[in-house]
PDB file of N, CA and C in Angstrom:
ATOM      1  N   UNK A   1       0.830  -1.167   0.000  1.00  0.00           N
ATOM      2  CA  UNK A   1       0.000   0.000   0.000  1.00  0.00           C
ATOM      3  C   UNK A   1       0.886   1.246   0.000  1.00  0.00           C
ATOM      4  N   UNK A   2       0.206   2.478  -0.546  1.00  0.00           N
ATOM      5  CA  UNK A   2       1.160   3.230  -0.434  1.00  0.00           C
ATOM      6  C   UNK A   2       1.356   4.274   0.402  1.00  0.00           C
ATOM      7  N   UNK A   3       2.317   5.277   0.296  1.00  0.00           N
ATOM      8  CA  UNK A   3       2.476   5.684   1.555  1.00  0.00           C
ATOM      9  C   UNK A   3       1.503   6.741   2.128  1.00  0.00           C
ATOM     10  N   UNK A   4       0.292   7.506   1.390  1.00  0.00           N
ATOM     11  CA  UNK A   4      -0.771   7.989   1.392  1.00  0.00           C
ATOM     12  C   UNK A   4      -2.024   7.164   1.828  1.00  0.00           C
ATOM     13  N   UNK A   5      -1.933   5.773   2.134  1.00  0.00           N
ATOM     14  CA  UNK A   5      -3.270   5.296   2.414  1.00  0.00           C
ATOM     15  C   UNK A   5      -2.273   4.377   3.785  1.00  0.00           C
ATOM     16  N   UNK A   6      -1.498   4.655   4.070  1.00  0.00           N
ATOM     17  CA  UNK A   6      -0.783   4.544   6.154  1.00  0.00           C
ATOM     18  C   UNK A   6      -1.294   5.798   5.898  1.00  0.00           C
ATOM     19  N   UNK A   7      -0.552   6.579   5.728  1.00  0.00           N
ATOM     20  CA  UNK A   7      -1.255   8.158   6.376  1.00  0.00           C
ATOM     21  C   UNK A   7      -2.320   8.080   6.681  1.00  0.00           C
ATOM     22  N   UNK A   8      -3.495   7.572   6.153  1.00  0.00           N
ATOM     23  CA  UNK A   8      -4.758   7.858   5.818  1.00  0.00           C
ATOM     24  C   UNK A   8      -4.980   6.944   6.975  1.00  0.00           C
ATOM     25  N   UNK A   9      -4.258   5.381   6.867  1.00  0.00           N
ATOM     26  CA  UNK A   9      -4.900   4.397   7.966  1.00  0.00           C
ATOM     27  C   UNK A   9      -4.154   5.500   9.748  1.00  0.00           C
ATOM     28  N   UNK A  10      -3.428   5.794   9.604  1.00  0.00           N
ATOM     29  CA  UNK A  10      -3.019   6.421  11.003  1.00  0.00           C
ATOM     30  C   UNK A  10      -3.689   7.514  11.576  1.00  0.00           C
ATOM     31  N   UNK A  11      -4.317   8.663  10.692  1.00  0.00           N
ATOM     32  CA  UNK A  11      -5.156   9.638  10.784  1.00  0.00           C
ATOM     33  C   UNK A  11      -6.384   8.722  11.468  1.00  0.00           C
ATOM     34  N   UNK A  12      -7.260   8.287  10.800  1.00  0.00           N
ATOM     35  CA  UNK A  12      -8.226   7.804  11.515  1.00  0.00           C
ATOM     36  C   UNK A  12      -8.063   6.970  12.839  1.00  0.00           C
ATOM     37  N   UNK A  13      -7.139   6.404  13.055  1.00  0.00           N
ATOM     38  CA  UNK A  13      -6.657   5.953  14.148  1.00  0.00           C
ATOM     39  C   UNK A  13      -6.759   7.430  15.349  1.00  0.00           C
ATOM     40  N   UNK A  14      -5.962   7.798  14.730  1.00  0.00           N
ATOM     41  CA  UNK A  14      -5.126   9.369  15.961  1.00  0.00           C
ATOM     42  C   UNK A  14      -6.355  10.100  16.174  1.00  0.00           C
ATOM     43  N   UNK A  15      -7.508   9.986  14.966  1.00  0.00           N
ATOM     44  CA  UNK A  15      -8.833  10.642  15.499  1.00  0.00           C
ATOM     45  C   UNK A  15      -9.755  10.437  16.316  1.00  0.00           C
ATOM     46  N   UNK A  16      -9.531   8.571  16.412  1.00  0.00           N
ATOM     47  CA  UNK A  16     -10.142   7.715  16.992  1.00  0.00           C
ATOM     48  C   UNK A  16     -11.662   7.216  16.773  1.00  0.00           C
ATOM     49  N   UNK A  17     -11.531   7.182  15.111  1.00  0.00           N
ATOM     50  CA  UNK A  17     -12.399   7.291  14.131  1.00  0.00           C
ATOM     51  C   UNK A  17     -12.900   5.613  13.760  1.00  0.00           C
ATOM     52  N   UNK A  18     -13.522   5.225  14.868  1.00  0.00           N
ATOM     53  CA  UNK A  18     -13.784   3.693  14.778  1.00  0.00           C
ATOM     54  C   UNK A  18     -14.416   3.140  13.185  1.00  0.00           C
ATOM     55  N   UNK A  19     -15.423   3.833  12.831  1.00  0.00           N
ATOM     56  CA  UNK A  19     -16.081   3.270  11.391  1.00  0.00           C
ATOM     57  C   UNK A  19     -14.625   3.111  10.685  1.00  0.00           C
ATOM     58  N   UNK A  20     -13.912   4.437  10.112  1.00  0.00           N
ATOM     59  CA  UNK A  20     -13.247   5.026   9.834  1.00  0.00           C
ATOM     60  C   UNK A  20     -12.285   3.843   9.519  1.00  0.00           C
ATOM     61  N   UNK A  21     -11.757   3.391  10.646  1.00  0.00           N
ATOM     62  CA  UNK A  21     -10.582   2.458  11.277  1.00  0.00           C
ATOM     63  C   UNK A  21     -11.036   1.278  10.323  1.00  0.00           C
ATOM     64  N   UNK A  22     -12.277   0.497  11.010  1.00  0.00           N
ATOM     65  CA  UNK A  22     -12.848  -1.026  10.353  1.00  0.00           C
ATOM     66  C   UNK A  22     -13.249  -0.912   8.973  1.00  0.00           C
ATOM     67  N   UNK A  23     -13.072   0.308   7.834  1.00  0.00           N
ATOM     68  CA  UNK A  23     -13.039   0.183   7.111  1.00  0.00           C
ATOM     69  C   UNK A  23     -12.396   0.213   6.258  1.00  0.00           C
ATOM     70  N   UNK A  24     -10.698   0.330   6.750  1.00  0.00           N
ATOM     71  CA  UNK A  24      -9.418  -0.687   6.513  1.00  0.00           C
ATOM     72  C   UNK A  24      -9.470  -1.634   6.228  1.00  0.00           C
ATOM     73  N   UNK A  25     -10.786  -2.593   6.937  1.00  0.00           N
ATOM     74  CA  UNK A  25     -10.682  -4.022   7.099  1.00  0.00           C
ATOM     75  C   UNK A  25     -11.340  -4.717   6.487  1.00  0.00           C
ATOM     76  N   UNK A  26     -11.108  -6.081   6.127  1.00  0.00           N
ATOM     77  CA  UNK A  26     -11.986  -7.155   5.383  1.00  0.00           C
ATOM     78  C   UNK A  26     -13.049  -7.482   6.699  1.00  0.00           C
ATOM     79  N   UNK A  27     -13.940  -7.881   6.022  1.00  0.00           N
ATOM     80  CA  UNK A  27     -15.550  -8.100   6.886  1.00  0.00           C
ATOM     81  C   UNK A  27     -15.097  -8.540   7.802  1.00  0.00           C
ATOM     82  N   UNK A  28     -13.933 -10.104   7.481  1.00  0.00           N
ATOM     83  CA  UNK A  28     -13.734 -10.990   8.352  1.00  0.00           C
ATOM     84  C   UNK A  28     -12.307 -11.214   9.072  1.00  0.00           C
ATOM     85  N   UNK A  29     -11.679  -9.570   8.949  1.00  0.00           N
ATOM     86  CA  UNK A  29     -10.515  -9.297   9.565  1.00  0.00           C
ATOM     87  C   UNK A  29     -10.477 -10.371  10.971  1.00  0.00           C
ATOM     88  N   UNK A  30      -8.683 -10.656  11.258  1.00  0.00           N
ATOM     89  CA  UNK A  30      -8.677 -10.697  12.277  1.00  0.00           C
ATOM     90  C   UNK A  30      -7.874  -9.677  12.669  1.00  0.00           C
ATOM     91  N   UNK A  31      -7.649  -9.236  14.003  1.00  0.00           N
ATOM     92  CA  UNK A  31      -6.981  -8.343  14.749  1.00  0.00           C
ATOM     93  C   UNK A  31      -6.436  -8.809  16.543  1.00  0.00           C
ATOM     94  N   UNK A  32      -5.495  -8.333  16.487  1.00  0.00           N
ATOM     95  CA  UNK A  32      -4.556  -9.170  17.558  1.00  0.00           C
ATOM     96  C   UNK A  32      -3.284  -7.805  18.066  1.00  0.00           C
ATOM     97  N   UNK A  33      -4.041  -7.618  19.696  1.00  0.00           N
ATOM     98  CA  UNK A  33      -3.045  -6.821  20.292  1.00  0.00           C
ATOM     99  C   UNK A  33      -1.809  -7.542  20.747  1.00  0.00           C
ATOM    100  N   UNK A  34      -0.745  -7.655  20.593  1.00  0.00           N
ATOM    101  CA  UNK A  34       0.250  -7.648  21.842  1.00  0.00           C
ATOM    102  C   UNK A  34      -0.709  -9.230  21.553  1.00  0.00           C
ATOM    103  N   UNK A  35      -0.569 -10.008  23.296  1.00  0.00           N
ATOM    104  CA  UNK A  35      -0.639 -11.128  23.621  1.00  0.00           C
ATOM    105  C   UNK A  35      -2.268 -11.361  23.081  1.00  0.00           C
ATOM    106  N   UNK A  36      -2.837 -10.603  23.598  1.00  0.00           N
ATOM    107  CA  UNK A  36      -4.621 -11.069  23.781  1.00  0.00           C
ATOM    108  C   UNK A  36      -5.044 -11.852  22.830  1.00  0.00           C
ATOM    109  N   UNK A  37      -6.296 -12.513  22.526  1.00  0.00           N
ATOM    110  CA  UNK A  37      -6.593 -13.500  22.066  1.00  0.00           C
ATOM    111  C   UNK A  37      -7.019 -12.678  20.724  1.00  0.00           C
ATOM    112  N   UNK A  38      -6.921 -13.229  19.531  1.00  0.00           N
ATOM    113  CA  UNK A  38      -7.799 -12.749  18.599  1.00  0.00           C
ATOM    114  C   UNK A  38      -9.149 -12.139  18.199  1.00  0.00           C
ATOM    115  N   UNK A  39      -9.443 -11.113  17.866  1.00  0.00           N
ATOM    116  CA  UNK A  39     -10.485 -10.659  17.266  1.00  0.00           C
ATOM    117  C   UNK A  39     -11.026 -10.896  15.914  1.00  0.00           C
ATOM    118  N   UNK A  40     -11.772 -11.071  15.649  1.00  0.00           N
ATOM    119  CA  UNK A  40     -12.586 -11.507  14.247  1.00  0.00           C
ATOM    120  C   UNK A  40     -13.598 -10.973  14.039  1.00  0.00           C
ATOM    121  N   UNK A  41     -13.894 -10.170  12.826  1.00  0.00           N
ATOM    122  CA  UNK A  41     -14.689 -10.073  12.133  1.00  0.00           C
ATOM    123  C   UNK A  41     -15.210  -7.870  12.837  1.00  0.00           C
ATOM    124  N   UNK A  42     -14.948  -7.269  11.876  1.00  0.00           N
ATOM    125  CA  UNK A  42     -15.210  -5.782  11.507  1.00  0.00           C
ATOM    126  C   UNK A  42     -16.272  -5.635  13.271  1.00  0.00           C
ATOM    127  N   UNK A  43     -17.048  -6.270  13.694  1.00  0.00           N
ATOM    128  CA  UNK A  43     -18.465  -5.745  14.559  1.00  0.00           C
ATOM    129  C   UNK A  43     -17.193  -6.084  15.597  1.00  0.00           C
ATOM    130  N   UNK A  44     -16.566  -7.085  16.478  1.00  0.00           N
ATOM    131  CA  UNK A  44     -15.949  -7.986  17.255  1.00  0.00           C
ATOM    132  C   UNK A  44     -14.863  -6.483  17.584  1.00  0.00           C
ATOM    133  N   UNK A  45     -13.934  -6.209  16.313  1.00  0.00           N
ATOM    134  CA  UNK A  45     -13.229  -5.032  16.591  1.00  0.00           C
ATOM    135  C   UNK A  45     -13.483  -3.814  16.738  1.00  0.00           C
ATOM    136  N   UNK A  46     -14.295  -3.346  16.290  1.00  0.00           N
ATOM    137  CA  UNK A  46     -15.039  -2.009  16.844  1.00  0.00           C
ATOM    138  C   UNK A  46     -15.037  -2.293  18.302  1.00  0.00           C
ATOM    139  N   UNK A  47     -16.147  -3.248  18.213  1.00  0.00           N
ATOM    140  CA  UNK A  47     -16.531  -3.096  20.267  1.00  0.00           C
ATOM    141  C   UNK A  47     -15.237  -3.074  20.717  1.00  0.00           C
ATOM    142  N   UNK A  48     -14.669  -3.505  20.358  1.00  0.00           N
ATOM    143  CA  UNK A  48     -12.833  -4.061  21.184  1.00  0.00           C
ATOM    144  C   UNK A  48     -12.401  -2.200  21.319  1.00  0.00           C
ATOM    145  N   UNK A  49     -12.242  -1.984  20.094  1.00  0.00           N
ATOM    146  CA  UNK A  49     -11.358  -0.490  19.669  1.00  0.00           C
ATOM    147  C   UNK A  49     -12.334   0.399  20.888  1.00  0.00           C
ATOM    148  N   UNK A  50     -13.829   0.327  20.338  1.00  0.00           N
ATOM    149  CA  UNK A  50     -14.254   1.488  21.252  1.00  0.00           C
ATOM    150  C   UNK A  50     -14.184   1.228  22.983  1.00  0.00           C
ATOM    151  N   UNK A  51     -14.006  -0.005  23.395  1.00  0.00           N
ATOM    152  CA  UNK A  51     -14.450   0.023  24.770  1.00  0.00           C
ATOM    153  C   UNK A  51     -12.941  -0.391  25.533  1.00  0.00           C
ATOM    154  N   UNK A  52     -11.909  -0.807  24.889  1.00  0.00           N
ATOM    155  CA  UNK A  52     -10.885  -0.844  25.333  1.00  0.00           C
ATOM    156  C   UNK A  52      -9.601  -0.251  24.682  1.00  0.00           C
ATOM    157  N   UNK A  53      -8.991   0.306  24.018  1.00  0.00           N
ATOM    158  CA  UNK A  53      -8.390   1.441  22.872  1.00  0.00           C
ATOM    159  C   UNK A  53      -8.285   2.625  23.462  1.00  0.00           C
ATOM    160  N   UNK A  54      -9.565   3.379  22.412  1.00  0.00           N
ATOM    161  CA  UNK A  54      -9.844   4.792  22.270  1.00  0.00           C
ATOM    162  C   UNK A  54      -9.829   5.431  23.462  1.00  0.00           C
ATOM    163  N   UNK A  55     -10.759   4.625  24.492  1.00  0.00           N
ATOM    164  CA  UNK A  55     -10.899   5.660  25.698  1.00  0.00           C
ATOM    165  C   UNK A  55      -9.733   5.981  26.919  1.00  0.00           C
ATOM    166  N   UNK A  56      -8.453   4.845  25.915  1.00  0.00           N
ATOM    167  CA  UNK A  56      -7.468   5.114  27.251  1.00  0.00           C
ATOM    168  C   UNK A  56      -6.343   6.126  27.029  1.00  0.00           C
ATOM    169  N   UNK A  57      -7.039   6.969  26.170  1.00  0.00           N
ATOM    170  CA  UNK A  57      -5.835   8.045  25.848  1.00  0.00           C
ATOM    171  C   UNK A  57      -6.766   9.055  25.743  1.00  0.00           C
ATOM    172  N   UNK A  58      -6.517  10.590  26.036  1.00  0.00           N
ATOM    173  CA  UNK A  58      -6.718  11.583  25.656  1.00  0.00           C
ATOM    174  C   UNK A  58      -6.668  12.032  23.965  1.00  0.00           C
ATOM    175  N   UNK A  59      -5.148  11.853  23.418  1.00  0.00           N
ATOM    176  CA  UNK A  59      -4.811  11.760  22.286  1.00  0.00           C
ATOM    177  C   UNK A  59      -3.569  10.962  21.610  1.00  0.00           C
ATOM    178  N   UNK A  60      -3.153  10.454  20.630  1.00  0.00           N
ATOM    179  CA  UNK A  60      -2.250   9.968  19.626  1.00  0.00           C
ATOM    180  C   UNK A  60      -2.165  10.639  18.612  1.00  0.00           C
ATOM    181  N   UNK A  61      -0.615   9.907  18.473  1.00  0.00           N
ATOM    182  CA  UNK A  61       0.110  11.261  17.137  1.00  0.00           C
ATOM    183  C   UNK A  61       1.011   9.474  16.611  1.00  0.00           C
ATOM    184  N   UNK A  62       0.904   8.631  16.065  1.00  0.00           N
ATOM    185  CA  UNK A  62       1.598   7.768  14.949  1.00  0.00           C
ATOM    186  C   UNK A  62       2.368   8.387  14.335  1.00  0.00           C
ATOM    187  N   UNK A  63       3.922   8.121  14.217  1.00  0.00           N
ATOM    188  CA  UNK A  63       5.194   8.513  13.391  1.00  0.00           C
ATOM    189  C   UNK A  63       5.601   7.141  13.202  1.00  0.00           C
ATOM    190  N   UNK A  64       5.273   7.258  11.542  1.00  0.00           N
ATOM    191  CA  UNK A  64       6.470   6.275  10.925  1.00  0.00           C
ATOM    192  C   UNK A  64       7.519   6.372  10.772  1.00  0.00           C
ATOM    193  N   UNK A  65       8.339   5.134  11.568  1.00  0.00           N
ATOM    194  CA  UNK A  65      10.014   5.097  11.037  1.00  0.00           C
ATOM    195  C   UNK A  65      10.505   4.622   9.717  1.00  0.00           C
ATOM    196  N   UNK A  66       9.437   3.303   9.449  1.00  0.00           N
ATOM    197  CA  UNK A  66      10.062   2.561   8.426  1.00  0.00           C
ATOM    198  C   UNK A  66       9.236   1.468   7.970  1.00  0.00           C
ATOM    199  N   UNK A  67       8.527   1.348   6.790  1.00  0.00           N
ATOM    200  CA  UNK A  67       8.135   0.444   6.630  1.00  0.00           C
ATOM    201  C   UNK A  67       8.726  -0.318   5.528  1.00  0.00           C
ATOM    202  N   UNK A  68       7.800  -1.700   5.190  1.00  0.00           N
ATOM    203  CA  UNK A  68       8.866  -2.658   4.690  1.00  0.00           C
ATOM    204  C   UNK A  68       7.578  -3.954   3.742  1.00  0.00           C
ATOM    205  N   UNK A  69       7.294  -3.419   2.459  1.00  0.00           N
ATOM    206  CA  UNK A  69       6.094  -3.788   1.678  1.00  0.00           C
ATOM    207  C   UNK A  69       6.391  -5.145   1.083  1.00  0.00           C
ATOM    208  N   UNK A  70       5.406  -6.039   0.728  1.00  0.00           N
ATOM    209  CA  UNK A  70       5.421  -7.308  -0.114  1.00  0.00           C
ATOM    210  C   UNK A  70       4.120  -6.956  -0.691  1.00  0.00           C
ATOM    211  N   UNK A  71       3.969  -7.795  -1.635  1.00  0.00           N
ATOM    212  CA  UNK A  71       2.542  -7.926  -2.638  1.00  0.00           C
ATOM    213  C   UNK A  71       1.783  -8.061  -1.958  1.00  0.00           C
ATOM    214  N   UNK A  72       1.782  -8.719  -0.141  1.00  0.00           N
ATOM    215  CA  UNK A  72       0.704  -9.107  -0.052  1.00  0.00           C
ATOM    216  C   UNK A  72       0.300  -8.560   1.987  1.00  0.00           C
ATOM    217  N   UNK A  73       1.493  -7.076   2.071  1.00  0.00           N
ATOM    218  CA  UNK A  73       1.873  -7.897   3.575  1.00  0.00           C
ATOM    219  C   UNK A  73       2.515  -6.627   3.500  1.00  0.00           C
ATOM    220  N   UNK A  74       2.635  -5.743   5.154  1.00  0.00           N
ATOM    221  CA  UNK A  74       3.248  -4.456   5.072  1.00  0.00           C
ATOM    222  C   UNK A  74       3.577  -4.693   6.851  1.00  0.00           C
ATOM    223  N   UNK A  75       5.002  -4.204   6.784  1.00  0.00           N
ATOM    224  CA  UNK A  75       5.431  -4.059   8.459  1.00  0.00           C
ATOM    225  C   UNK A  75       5.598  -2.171   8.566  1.00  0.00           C
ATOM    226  N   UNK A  76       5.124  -2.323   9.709  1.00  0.00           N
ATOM    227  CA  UNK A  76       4.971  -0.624  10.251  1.00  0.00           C
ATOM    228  C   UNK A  76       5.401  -0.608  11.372  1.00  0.00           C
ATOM    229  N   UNK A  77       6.462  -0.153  11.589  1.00  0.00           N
ATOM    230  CA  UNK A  77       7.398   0.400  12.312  1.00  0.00           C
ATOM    231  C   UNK A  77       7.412   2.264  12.639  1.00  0.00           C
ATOM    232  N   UNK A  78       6.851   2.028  14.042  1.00  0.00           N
ATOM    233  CA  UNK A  78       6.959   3.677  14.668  1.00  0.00           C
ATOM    234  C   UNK A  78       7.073   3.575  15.732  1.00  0.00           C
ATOM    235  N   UNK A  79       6.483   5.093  15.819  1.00  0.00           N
ATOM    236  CA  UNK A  79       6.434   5.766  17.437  1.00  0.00           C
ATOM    237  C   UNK A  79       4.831   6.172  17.725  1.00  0.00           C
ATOM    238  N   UNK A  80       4.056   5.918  18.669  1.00  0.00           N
ATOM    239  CA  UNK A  80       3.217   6.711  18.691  1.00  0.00           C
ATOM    240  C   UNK A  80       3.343   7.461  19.993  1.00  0.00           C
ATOM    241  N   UNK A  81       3.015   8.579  19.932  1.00  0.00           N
ATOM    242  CA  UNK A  81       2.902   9.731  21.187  1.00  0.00           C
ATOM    243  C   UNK A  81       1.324  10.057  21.597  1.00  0.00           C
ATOM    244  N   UNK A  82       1.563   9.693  23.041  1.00  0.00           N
ATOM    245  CA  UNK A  82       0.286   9.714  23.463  1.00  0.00           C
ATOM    246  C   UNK A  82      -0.062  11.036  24.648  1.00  0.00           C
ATOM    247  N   UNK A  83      -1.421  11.278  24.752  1.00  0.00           N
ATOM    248  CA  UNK A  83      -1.179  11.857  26.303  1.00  0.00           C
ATOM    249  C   UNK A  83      -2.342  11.213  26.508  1.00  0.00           C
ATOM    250  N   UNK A  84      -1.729  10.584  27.880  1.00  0.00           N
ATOM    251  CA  UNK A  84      -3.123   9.746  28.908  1.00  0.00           C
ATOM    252  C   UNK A  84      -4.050  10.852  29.521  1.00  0.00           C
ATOM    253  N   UNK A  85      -4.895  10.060  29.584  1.00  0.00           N
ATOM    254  CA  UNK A  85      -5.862  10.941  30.769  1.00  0.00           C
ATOM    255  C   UNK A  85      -5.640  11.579  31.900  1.00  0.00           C
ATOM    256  N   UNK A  86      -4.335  11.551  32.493  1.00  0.00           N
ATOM    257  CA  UNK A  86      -3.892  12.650  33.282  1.00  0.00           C
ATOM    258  C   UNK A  86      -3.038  13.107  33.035  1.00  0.00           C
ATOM    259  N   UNK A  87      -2.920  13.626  31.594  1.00  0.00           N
ATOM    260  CA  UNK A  87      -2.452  14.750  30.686  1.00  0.00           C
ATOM    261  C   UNK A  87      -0.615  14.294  30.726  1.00  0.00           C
ATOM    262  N   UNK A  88      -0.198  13.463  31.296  1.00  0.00           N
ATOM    263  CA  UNK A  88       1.064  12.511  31.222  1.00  0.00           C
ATOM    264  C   UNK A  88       1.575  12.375  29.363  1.00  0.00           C
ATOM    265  N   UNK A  89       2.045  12.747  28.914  1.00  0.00           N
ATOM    266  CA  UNK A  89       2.404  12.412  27.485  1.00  0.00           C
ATOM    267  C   UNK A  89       3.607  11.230  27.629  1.00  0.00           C
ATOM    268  N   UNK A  90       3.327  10.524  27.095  1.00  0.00           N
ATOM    269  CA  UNK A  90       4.596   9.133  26.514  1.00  0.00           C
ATOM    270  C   UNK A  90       4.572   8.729  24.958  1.00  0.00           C
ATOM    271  N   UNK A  91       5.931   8.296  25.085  1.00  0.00           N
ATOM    272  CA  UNK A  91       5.935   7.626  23.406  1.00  0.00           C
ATOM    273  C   UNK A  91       6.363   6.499  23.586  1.00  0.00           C
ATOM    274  N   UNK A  92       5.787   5.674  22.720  1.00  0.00           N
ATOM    275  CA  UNK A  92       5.433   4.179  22.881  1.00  0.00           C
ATOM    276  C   UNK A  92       5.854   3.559  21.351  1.00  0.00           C
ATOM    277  N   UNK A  93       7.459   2.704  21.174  1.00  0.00           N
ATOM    278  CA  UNK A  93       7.741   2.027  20.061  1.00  0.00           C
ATOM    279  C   UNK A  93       6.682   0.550  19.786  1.00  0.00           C
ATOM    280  N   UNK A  94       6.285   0.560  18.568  1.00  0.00           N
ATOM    281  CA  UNK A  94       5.427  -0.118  17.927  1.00  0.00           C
ATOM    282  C   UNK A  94       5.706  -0.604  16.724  1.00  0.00           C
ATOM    283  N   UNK A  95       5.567  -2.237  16.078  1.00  0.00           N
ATOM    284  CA  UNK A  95       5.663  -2.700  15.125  1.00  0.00           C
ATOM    285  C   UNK A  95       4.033  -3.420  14.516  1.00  0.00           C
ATOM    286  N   UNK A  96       3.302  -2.943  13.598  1.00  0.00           N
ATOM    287  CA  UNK A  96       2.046  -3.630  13.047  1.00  0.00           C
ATOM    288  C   UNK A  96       2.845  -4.374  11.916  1.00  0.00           C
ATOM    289  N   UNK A  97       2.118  -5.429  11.638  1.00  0.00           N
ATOM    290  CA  UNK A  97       1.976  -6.584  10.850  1.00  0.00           C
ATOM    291  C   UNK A  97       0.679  -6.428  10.464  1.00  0.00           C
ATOM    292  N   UNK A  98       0.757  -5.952   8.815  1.00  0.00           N
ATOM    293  CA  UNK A  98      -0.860  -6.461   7.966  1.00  0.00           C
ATOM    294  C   UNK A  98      -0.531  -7.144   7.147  1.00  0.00           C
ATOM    295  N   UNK A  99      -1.805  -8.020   6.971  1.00  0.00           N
ATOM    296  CA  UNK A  99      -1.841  -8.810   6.473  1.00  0.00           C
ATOM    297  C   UNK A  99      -3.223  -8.322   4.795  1.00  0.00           C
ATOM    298  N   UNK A 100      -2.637  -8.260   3.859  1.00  0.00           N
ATOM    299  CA  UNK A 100      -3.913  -7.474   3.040  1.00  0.00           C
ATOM    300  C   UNK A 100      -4.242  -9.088   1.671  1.00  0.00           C
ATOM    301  N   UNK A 101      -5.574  -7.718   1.887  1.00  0.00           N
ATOM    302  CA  UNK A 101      -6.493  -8.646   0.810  1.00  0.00           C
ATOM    303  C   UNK A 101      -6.921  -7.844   0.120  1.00  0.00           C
ATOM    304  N   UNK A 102      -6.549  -7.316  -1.405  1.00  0.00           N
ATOM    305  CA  UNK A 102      -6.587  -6.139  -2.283  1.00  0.00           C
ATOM    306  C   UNK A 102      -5.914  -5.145  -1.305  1.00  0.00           C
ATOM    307  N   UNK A 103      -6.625  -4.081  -1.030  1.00  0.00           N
ATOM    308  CA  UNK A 103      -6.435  -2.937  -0.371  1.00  0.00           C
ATOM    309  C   UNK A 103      -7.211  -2.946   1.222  1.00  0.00           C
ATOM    310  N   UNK A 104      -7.551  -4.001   1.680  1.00  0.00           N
ATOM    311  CA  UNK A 104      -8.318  -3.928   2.906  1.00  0.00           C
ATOM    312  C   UNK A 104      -7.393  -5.300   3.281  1.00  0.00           C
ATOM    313  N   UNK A 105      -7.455  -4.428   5.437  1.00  0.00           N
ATOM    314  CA  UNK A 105      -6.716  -5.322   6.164  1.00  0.00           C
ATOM    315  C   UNK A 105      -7.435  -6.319   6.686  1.00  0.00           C
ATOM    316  N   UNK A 106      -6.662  -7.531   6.009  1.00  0.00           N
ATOM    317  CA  UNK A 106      -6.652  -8.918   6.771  1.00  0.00           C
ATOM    318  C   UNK A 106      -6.820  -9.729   7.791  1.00  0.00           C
ATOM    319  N   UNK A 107      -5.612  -9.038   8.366  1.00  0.00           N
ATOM    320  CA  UNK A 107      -4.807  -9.991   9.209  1.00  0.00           C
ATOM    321  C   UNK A 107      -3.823  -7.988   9.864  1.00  0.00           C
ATOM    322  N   UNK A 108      -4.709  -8.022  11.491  1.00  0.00           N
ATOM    323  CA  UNK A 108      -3.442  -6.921  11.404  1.00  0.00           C
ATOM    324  C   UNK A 108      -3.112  -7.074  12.942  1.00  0.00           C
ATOM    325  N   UNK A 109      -1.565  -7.637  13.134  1.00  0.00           N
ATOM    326  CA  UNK A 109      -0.609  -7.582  14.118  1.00  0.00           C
ATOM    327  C   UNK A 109      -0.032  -6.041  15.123  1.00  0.00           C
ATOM    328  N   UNK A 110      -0.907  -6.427  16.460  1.00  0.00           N
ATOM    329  CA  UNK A 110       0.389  -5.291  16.991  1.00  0.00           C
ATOM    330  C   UNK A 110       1.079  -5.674  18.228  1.00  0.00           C
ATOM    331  N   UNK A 111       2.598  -5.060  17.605  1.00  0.00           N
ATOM    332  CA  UNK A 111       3.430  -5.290  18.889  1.00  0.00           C
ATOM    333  C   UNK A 111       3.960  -4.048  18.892  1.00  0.00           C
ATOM    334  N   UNK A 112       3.538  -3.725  20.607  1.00  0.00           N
ATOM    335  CA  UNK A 112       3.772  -2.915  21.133  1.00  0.00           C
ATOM    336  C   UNK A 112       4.839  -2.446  22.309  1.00  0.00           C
ATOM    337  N   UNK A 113       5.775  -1.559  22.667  1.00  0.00           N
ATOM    338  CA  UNK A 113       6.241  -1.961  24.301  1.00  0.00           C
ATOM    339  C   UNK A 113       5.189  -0.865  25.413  1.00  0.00           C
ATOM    340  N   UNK A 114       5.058  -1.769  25.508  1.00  0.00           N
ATOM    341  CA  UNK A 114       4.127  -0.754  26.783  1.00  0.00           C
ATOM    342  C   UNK A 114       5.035  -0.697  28.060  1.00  0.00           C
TER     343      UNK A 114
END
C-alpha cells in the first residue's frame, strides 16, 4: 500500500475514528493486540477499539520510522505519542503486521512496548 493510504490508515486511528478504522478491514478481519486472544470479524473489533483502545488516551500522534512492503503484507514500524488521561504524554515504540487482501486489512498484528 502506499504511503498515502498509512497516512490515511493512522489519521483515523489518531482521530479515533472507529467506522473510519474497520473500514481498513476485510468483513472478516482478524486483529490481535500484543498477547490477547484474537479478534474476528469488523463488529468484534469495533466493540474491542471502542471500549478498550480509544478511551485510554486523551490523544495519539503515529510517526512512521520505516516500513517494509510485499505484494501481499506491510510491516509498520513507529512511534506513537500519546497523552493519557492525566495529561502525562509518553511515546510508545510499535511494530504492526498487515496482512492485506486487495487494499483492505486482513490480518493486522500489533506489537507494542508498553
Amino acid at each position: 500500500m502506499s504511503d498515502e493510504w498509512l497516512a490515511s490508515l493512522s489519521q483515523v486511528i489518531d482521530e479515533k475514528d472507529t467506522p473510519g478504522f474497520v473500514g481498513f478491514l476485510t468483513e472478516n478481519a482478524t486483529f490481535r493486540f500484543g498477547n490477547t486472544s484474537p479478534l474476528v470479524g469488523r463488529a468484534a473489533i469495533s466493540e474491542h477499539i471502542n471500549k478498550n483502545v480509544f478511551p485510554y488516551s486523551k490523544s495519539s500522534k503515529h510517526r512512521t520510522e520505516k516500513v517494509w512492503r510485499d505484494e501481499n503484507s506491510l510491516v509498520w514500524q513507529g512511534v506513537c505519542d500519546f497523552v493519557r488521561l492525566d495529561d502525562k504524554e509518553v511515546s510508545i515504540n510499535y511494530v504492526n503486521i498487515l496482512h492485506l487482501t486487495g487494499s483492505l486489512i486482513d490480518e493486522y498484528l500489533i506489537y507494542i512496548d508498553l
